[in-house]
Structures are given as C-alpha cells and as structure tokens.
PDB file of N, CA and C in Angstrom:
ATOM      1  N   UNK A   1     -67.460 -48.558 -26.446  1.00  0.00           N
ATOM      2  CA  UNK A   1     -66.481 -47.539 -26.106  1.00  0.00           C
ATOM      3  C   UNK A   1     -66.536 -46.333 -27.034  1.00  0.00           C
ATOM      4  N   UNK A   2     -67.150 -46.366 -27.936  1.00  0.00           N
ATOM      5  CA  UNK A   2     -67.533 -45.326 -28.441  1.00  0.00           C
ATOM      6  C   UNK A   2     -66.349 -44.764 -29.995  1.00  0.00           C
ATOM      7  N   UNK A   3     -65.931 -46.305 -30.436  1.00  0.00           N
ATOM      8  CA  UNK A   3     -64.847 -46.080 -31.623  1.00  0.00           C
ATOM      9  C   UNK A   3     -65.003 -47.131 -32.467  1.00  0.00           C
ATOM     10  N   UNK A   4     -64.475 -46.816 -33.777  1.00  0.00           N
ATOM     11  CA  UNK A   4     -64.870 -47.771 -35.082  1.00  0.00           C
ATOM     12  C   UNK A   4     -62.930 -48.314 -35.039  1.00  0.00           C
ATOM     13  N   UNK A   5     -63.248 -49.180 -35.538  1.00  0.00           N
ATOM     14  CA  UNK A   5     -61.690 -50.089 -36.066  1.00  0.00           C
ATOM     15  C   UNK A   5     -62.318 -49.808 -37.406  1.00  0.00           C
ATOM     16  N   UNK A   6     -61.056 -49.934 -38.169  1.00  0.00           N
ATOM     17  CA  UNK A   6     -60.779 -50.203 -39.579  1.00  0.00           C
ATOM     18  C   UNK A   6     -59.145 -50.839 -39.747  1.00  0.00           C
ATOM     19  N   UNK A   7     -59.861 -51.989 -40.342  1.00  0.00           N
ATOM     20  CA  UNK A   7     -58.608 -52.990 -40.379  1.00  0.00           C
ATOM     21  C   UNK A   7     -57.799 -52.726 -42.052  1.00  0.00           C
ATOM     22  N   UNK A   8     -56.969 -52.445 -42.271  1.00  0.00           N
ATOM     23  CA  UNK A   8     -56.025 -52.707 -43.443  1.00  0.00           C
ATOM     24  C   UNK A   8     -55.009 -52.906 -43.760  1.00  0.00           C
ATOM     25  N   UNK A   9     -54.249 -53.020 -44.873  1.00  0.00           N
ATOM     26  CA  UNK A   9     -53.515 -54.002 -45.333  1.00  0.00           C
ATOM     27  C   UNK A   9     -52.183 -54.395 -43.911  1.00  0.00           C
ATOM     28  N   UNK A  10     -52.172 -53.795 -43.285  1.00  0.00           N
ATOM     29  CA  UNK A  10     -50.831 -54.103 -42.505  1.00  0.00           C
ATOM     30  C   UNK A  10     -51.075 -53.131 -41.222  1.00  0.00           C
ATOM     31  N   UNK A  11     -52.064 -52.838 -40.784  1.00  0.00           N
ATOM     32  CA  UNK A  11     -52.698 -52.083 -39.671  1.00  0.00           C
ATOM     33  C   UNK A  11     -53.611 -52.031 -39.498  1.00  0.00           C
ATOM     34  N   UNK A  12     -54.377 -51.525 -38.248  1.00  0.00           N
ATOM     35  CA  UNK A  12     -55.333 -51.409 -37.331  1.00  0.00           C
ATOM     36  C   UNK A  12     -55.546 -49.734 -37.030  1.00  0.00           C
ATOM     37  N   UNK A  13     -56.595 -49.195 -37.168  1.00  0.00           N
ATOM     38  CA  UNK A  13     -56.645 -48.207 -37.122  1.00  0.00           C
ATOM     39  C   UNK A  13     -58.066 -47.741 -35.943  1.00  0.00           C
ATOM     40  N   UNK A  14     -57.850 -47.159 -34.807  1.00  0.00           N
ATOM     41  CA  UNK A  14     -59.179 -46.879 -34.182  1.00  0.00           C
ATOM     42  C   UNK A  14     -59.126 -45.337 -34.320  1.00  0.00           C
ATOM     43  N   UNK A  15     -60.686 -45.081 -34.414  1.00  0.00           N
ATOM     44  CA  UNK A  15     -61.047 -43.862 -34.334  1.00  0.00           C
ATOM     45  C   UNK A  15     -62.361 -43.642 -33.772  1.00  0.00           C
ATOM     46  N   UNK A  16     -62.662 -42.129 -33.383  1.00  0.00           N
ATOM     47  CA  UNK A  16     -63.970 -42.070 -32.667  1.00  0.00           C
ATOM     48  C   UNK A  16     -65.029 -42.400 -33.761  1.00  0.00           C
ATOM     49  N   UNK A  17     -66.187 -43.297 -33.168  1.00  0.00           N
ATOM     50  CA  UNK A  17     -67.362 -43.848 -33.458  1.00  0.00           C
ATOM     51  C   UNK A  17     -67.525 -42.555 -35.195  1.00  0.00           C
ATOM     52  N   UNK A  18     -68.352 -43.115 -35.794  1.00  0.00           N
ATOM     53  CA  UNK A  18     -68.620 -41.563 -37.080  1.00  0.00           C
ATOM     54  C   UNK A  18     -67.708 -40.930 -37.645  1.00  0.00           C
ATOM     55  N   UNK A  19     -66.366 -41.246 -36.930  1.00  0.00           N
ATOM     56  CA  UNK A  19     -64.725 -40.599 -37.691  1.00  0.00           C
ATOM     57  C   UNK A  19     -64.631 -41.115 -39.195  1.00  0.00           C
ATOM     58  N   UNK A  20     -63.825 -40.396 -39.899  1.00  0.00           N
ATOM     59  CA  UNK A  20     -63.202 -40.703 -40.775  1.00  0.00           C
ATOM     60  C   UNK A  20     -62.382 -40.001 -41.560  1.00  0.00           C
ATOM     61  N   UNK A  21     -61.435 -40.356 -42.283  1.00  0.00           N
ATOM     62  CA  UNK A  21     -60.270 -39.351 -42.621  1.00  0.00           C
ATOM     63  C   UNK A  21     -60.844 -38.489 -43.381  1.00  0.00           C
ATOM     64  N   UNK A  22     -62.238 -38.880 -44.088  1.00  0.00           N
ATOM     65  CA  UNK A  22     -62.715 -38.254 -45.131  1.00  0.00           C
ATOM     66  C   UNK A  22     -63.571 -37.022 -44.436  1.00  0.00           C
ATOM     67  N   UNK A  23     -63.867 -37.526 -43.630  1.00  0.00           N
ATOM     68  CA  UNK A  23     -64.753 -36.497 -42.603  1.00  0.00           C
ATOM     69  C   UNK A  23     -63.904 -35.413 -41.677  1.00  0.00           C
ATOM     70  N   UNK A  24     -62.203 -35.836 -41.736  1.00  0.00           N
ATOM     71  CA  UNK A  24     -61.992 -34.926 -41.251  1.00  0.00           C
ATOM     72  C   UNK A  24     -60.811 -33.948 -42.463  1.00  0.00           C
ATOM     73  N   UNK A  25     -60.967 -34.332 -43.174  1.00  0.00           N
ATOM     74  CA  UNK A  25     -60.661 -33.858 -44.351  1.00  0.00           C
ATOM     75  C   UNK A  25     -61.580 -32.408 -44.478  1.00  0.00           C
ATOM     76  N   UNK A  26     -63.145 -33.071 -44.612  1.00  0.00           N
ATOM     77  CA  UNK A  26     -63.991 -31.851 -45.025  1.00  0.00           C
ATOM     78  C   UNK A  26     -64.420 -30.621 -44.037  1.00  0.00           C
ATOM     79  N   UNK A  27     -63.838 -31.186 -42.827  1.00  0.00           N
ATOM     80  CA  UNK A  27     -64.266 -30.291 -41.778  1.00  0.00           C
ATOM     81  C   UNK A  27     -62.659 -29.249 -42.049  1.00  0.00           C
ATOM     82  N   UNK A  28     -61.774 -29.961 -42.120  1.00  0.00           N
ATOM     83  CA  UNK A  28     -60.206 -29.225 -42.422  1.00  0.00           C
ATOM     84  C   UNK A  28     -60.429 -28.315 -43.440  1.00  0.00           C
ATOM     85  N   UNK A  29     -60.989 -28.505 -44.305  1.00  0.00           N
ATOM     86  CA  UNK A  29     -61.168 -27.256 -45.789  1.00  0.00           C
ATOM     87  C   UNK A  29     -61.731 -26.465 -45.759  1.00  0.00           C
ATOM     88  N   UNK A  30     -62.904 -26.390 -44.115  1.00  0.00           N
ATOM     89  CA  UNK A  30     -63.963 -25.540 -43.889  1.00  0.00           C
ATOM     90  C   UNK A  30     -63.278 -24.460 -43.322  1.00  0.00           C
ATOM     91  N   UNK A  31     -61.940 -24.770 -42.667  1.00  0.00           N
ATOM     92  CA  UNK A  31     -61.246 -23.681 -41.765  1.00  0.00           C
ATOM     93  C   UNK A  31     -60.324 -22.637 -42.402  1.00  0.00           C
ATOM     94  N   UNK A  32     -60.191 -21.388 -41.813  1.00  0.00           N
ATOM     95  CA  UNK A  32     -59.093 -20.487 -42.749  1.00  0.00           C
ATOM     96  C   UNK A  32     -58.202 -20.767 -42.145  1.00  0.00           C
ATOM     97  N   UNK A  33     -56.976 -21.068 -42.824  1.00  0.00           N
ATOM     98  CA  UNK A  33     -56.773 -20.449 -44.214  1.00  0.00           C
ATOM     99  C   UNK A  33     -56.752 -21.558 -45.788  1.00  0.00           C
ATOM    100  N   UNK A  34     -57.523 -22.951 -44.845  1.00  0.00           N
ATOM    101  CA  UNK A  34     -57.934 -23.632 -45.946  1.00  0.00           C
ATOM    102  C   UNK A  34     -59.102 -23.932 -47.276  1.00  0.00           C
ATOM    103  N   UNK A  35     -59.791 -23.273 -46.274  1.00  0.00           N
ATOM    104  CA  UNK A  35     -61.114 -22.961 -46.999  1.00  0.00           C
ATOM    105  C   UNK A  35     -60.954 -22.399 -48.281  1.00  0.00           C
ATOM    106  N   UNK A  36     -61.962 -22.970 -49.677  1.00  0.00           N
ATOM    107  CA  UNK A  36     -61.506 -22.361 -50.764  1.00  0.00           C
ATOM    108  C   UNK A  36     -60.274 -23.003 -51.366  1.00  0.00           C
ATOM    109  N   UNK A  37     -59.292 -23.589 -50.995  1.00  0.00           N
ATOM    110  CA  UNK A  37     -58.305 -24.053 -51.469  1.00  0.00           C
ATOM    111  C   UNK A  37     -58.093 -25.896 -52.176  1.00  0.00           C
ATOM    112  N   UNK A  38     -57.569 -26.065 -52.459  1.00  0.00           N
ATOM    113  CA  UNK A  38     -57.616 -27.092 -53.554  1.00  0.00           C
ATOM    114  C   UNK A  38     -56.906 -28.337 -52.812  1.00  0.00           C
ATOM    115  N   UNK A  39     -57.505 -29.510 -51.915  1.00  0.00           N
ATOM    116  CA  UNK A  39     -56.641 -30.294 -51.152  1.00  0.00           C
ATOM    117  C   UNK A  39     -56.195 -31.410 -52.346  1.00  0.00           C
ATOM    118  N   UNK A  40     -54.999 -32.235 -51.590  1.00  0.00           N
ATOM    119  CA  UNK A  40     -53.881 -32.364 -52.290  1.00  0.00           C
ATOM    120  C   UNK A  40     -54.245 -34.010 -51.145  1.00  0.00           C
ATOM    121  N   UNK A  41     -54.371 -35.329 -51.382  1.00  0.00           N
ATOM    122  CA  UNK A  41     -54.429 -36.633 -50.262  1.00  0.00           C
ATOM    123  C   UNK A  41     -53.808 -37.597 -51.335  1.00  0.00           C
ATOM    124  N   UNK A  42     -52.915 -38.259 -50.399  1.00  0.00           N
ATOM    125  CA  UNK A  42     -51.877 -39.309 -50.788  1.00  0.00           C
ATOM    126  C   UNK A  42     -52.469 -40.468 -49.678  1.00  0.00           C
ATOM    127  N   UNK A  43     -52.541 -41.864 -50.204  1.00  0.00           N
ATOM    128  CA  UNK A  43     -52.928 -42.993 -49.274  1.00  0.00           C
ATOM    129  C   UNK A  43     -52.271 -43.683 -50.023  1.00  0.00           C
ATOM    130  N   UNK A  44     -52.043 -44.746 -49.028  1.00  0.00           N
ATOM    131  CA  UNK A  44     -51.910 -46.380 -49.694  1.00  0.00           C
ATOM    132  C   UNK A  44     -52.664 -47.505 -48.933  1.00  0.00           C
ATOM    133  N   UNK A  45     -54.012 -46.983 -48.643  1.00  0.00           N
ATOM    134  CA  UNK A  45     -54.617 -48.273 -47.918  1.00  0.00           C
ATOM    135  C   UNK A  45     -55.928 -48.559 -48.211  1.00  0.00           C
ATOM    136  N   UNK A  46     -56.672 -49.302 -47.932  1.00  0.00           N
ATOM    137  CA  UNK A  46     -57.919 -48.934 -47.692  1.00  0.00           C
ATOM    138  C   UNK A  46     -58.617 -48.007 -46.842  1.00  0.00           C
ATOM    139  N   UNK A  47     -57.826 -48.040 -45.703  1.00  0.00           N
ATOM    140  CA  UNK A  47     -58.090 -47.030 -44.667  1.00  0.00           C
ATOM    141  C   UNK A  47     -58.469 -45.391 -45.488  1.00  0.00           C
ATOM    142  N   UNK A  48     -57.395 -45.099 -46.481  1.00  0.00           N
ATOM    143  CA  UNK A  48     -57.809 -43.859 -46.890  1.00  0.00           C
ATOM    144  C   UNK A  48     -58.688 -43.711 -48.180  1.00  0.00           C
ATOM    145  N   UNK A  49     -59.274 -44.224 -48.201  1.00  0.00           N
ATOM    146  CA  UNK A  49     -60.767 -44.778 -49.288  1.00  0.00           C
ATOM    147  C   UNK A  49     -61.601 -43.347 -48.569  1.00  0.00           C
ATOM    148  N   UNK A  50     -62.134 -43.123 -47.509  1.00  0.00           N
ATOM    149  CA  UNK A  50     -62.800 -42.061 -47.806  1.00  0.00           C
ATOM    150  C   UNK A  50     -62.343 -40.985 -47.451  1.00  0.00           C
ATOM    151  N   UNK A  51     -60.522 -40.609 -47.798  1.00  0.00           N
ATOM    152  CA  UNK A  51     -60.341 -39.310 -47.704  1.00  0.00           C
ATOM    153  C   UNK A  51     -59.714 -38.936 -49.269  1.00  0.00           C
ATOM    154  N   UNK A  52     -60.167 -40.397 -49.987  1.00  0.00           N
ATOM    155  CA  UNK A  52     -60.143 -39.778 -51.388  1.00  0.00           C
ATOM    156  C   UNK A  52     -61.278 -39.433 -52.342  1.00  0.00           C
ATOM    157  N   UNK A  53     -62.218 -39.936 -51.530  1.00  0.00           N
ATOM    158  CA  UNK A  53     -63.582 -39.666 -51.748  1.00  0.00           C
ATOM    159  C   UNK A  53     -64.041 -38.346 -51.564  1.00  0.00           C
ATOM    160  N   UNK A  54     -63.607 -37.790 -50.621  1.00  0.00           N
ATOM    161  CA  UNK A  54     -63.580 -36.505 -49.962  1.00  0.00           C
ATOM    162  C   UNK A  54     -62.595 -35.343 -50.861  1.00  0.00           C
ATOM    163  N   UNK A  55     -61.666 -35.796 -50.799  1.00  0.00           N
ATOM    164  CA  UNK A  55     -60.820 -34.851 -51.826  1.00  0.00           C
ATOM    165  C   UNK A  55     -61.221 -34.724 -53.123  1.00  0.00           C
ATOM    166  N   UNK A  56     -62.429 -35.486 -54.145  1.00  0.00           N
ATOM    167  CA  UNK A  56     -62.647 -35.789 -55.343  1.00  0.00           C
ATOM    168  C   UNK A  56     -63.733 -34.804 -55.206  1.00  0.00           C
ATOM    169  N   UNK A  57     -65.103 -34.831 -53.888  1.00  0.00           N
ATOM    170  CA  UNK A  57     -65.808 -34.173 -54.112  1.00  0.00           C
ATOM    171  C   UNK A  57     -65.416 -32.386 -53.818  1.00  0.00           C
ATOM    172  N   UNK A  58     -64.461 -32.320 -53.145  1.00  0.00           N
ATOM    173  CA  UNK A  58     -63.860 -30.819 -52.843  1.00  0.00           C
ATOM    174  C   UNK A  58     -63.154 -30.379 -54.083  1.00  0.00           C
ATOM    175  N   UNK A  59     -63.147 -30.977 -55.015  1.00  0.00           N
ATOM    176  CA  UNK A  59     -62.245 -30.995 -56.611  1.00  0.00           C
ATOM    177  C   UNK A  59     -61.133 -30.814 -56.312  1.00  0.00           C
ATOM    178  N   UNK A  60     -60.089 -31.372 -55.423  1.00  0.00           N
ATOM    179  CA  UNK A  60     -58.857 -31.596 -55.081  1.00  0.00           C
ATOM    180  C   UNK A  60     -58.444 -32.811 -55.435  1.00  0.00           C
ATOM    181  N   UNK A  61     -56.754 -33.161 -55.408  1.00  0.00           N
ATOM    182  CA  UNK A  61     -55.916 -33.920 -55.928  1.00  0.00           C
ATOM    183  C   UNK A  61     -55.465 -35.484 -55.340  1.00  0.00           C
ATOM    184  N   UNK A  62     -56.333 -36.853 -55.567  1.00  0.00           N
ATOM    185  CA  UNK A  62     -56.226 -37.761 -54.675  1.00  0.00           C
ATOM    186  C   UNK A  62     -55.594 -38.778 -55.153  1.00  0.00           C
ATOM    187  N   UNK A  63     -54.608 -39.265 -54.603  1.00  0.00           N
ATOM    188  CA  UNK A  63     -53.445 -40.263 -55.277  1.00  0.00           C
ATOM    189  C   UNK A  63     -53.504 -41.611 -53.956  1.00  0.00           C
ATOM    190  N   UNK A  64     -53.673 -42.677 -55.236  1.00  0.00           N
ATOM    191  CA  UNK A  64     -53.054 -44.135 -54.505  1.00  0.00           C
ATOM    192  C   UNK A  64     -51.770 -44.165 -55.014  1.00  0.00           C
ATOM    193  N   UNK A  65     -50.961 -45.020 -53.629  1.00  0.00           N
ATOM    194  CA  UNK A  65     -49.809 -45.016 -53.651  1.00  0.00           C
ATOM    195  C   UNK A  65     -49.801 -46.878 -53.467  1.00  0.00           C
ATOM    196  N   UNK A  66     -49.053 -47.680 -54.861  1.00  0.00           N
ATOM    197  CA  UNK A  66     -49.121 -48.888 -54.826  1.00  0.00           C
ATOM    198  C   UNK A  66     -49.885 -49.533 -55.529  1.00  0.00           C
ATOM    199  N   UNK A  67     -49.908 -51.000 -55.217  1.00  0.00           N
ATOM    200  CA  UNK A  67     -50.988 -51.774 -56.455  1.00  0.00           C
ATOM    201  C   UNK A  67     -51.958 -51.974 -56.186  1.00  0.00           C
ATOM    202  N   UNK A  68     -53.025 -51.464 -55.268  1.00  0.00           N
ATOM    203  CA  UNK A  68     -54.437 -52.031 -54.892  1.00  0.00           C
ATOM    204  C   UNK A  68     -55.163 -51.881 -56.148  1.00  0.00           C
ATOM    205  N   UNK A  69     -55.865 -52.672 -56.412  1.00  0.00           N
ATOM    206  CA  UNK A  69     -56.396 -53.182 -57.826  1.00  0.00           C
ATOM    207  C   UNK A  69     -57.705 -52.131 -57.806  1.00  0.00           C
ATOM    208  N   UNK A  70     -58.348 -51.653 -56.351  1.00  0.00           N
ATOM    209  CA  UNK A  70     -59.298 -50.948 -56.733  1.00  0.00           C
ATOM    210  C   UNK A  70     -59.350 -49.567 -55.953  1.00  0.00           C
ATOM    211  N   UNK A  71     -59.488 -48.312 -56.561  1.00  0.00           N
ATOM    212  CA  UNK A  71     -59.496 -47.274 -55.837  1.00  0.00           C
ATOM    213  C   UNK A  71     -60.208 -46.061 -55.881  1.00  0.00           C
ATOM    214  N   UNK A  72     -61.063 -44.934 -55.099  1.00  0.00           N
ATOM    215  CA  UNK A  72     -61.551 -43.885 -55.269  1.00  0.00           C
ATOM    216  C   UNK A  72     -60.482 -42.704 -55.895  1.00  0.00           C
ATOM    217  N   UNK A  73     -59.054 -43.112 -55.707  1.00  0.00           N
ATOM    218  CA  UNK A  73     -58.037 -42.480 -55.780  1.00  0.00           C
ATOM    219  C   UNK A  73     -58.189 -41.770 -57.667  1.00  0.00           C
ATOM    220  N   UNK A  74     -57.778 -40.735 -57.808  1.00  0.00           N
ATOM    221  CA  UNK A  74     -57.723 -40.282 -59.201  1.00  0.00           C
ATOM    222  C   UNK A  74     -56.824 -40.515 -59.918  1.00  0.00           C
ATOM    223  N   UNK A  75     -55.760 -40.474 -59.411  1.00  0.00           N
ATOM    224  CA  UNK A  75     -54.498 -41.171 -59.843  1.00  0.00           C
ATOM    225  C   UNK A  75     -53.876 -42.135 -58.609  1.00  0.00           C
ATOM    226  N   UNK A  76     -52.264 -42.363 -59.456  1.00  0.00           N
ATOM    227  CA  UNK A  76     -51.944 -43.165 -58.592  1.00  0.00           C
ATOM    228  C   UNK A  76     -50.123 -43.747 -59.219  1.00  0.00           C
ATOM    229  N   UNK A  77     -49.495 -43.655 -57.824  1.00  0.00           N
ATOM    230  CA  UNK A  77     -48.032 -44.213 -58.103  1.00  0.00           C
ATOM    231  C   UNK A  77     -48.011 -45.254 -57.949  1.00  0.00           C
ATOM    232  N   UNK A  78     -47.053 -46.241 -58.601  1.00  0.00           N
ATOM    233  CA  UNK A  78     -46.758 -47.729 -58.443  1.00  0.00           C
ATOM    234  C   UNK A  78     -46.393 -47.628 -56.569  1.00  0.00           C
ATOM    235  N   UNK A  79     -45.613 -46.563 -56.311  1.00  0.00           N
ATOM    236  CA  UNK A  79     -44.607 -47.139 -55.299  1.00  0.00           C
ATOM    237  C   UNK A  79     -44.413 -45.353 -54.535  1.00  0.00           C
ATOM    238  N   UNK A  80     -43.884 -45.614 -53.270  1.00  0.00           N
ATOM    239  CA  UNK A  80     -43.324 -44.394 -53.094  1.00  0.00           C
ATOM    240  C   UNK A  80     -42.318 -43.441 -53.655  1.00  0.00           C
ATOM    241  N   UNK A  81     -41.275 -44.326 -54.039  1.00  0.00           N
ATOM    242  CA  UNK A  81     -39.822 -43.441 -55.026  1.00  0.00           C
ATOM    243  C   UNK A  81     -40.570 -42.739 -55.984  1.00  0.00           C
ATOM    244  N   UNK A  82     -41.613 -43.454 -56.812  1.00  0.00           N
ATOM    245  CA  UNK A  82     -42.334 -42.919 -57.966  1.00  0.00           C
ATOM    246  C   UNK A  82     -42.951 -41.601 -57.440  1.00  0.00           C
ATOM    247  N   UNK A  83     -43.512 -41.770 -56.423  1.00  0.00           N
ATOM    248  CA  UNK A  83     -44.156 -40.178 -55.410  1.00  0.00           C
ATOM    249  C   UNK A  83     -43.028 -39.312 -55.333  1.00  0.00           C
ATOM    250  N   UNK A  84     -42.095 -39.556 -54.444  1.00  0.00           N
ATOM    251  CA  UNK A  84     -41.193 -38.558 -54.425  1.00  0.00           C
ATOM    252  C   UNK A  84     -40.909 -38.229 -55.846  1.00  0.00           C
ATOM    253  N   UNK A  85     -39.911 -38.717 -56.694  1.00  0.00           N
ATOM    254  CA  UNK A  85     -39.946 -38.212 -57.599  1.00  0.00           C
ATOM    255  C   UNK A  85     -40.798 -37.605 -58.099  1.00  0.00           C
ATOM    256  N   UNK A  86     -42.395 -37.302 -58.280  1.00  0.00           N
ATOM    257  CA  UNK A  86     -42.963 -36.496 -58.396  1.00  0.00           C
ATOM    258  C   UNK A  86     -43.489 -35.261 -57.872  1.00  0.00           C
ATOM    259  N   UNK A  87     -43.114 -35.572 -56.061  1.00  0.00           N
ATOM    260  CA  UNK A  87     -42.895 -34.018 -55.679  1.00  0.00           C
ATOM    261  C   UNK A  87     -41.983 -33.262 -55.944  1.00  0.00           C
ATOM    262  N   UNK A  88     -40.588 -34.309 -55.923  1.00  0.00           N
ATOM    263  CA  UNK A  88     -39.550 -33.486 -56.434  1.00  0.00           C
ATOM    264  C   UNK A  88     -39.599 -32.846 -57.326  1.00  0.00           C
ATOM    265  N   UNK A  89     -39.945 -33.166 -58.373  1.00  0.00           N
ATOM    266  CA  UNK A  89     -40.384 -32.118 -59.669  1.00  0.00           C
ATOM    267  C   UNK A  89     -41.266 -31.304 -59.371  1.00  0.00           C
ATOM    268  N   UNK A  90     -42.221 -31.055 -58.564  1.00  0.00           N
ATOM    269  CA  UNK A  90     -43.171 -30.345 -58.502  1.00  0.00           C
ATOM    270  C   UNK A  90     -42.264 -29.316 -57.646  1.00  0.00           C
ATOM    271  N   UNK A  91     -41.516 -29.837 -56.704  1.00  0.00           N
ATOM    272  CA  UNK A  91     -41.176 -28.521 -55.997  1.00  0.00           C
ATOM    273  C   UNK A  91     -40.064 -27.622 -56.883  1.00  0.00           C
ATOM    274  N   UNK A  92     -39.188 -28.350 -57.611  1.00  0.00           N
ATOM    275  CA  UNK A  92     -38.760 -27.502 -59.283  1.00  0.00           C
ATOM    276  C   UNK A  92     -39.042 -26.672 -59.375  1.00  0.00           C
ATOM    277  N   UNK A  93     -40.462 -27.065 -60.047  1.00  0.00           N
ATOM    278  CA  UNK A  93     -40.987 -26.573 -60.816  1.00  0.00           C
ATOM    279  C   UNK A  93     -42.132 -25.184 -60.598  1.00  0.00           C
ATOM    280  N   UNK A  94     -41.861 -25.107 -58.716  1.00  0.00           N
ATOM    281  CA  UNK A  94     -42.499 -24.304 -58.379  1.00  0.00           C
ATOM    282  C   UNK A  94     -40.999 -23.091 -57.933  1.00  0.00           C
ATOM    283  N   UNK A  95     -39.951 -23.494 -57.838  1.00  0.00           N
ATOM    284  CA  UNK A  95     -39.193 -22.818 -58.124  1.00  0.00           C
ATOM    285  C   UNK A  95     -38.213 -23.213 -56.627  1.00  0.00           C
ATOM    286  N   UNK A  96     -38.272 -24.413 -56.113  1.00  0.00           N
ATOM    287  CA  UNK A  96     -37.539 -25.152 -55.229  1.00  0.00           C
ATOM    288  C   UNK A  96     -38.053 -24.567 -53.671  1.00  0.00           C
ATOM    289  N   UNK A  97     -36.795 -24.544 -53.323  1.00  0.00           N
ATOM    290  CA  UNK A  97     -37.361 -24.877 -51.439  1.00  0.00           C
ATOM    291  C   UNK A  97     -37.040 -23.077 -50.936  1.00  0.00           C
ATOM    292  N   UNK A  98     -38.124 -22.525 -51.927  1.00  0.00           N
ATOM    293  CA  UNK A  98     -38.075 -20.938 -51.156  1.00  0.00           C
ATOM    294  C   UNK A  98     -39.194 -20.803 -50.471  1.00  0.00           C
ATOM    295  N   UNK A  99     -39.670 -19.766 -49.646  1.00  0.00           N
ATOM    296  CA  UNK A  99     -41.145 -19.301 -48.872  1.00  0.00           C
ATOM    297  C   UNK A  99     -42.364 -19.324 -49.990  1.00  0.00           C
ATOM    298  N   UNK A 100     -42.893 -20.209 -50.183  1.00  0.00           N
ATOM    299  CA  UNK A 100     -43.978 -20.174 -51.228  1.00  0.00           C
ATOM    300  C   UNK A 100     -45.020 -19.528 -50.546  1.00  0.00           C
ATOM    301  N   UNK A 101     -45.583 -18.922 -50.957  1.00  0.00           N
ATOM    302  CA  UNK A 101     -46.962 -18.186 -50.197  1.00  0.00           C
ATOM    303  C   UNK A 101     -47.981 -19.543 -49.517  1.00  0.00           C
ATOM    304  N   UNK A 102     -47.991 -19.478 -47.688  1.00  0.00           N
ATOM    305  CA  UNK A 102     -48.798 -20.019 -46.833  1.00  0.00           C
ATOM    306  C   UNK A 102     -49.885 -20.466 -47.124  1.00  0.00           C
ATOM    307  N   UNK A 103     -49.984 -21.578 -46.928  1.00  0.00           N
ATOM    308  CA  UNK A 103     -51.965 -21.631 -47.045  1.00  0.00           C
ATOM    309  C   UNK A 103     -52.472 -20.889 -45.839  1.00  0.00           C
TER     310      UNK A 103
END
C-alpha cells in the first residue's frame, strides 16, 4: 500500500512509504519564511528519533521529553510540566505574549 508503520511507546504511527518526521522537517526549513532559521523539535517517542536527528544537523534545538534511556535528542525534560515551565520562561523572557516578529 505504499506506507511504513512505526510502532512506539503507546502508538502506531503510518506514513507514506520514505516518510519521516525528519524528512519532513528538512523539506519544512527549505521553505520561506523558514529557511535560514533555527528549528526548535520537542518528542517523546521513538517515533521522533529522526526529527531530532534532523534538527541537530540544521543546528537547531532538539528536546526529549521523559525517561527514554536513549536519545538523538540534545537535551531533554524529565516530564511535560518541566517543558512548560520552560517555555514559560522563555516566553518572559522574550517579553510575554506580544506580536513577536513572524517566522
């Protein structure tokens, strides 16, 4: 039928045959007004193994979310609260919930 499964921790994931998050990651950065810009990928599965692979080689920002013992991820939160709390500060610190300039 012309699609790959990828099974992980608590889902089933189909996609077209050659897909992958990582692949569509790099085709996403190719487009304006992303192109040039610095991507930012949050996972907690195996499933997103190669869209942190992808974000590492674009020199963008790739976070596991949780305890998987092994990851492409660069960093990584115990848990989700731990995430939020760290956007929350980030959006602070960018000066809260005003029109930040568009990607």
């Amino acid at each position: 039928y012309g699609l790959d499964l990828l099974e992980g921790k608590s889902v089933m994931e189909i996609l077209p045959a050659g897909n992958s998050k990582g692949l569509a990651i790099e085709r996403f950065m190719r487009l304006p007004p992303y192109a040039g810009r610095r991507p930012v990928f949050a996972g907690d599965d195996v499933t997103d193994e190669s869209g942190f692979i992808a974000v590492n080689a674009l020199g963008g920002l790739s976070i596991h979310v949780g305890d998987s013992p092994t990851t492409q991820a660069l960093f990584r939160f115990p848990d989700t609260r731990a995430m939020r709390h760290w956007l929350n500060g980030l959006d602070t610190a960018l000066g809260g919930h005003q029109d930040h300039e568009q990607p």
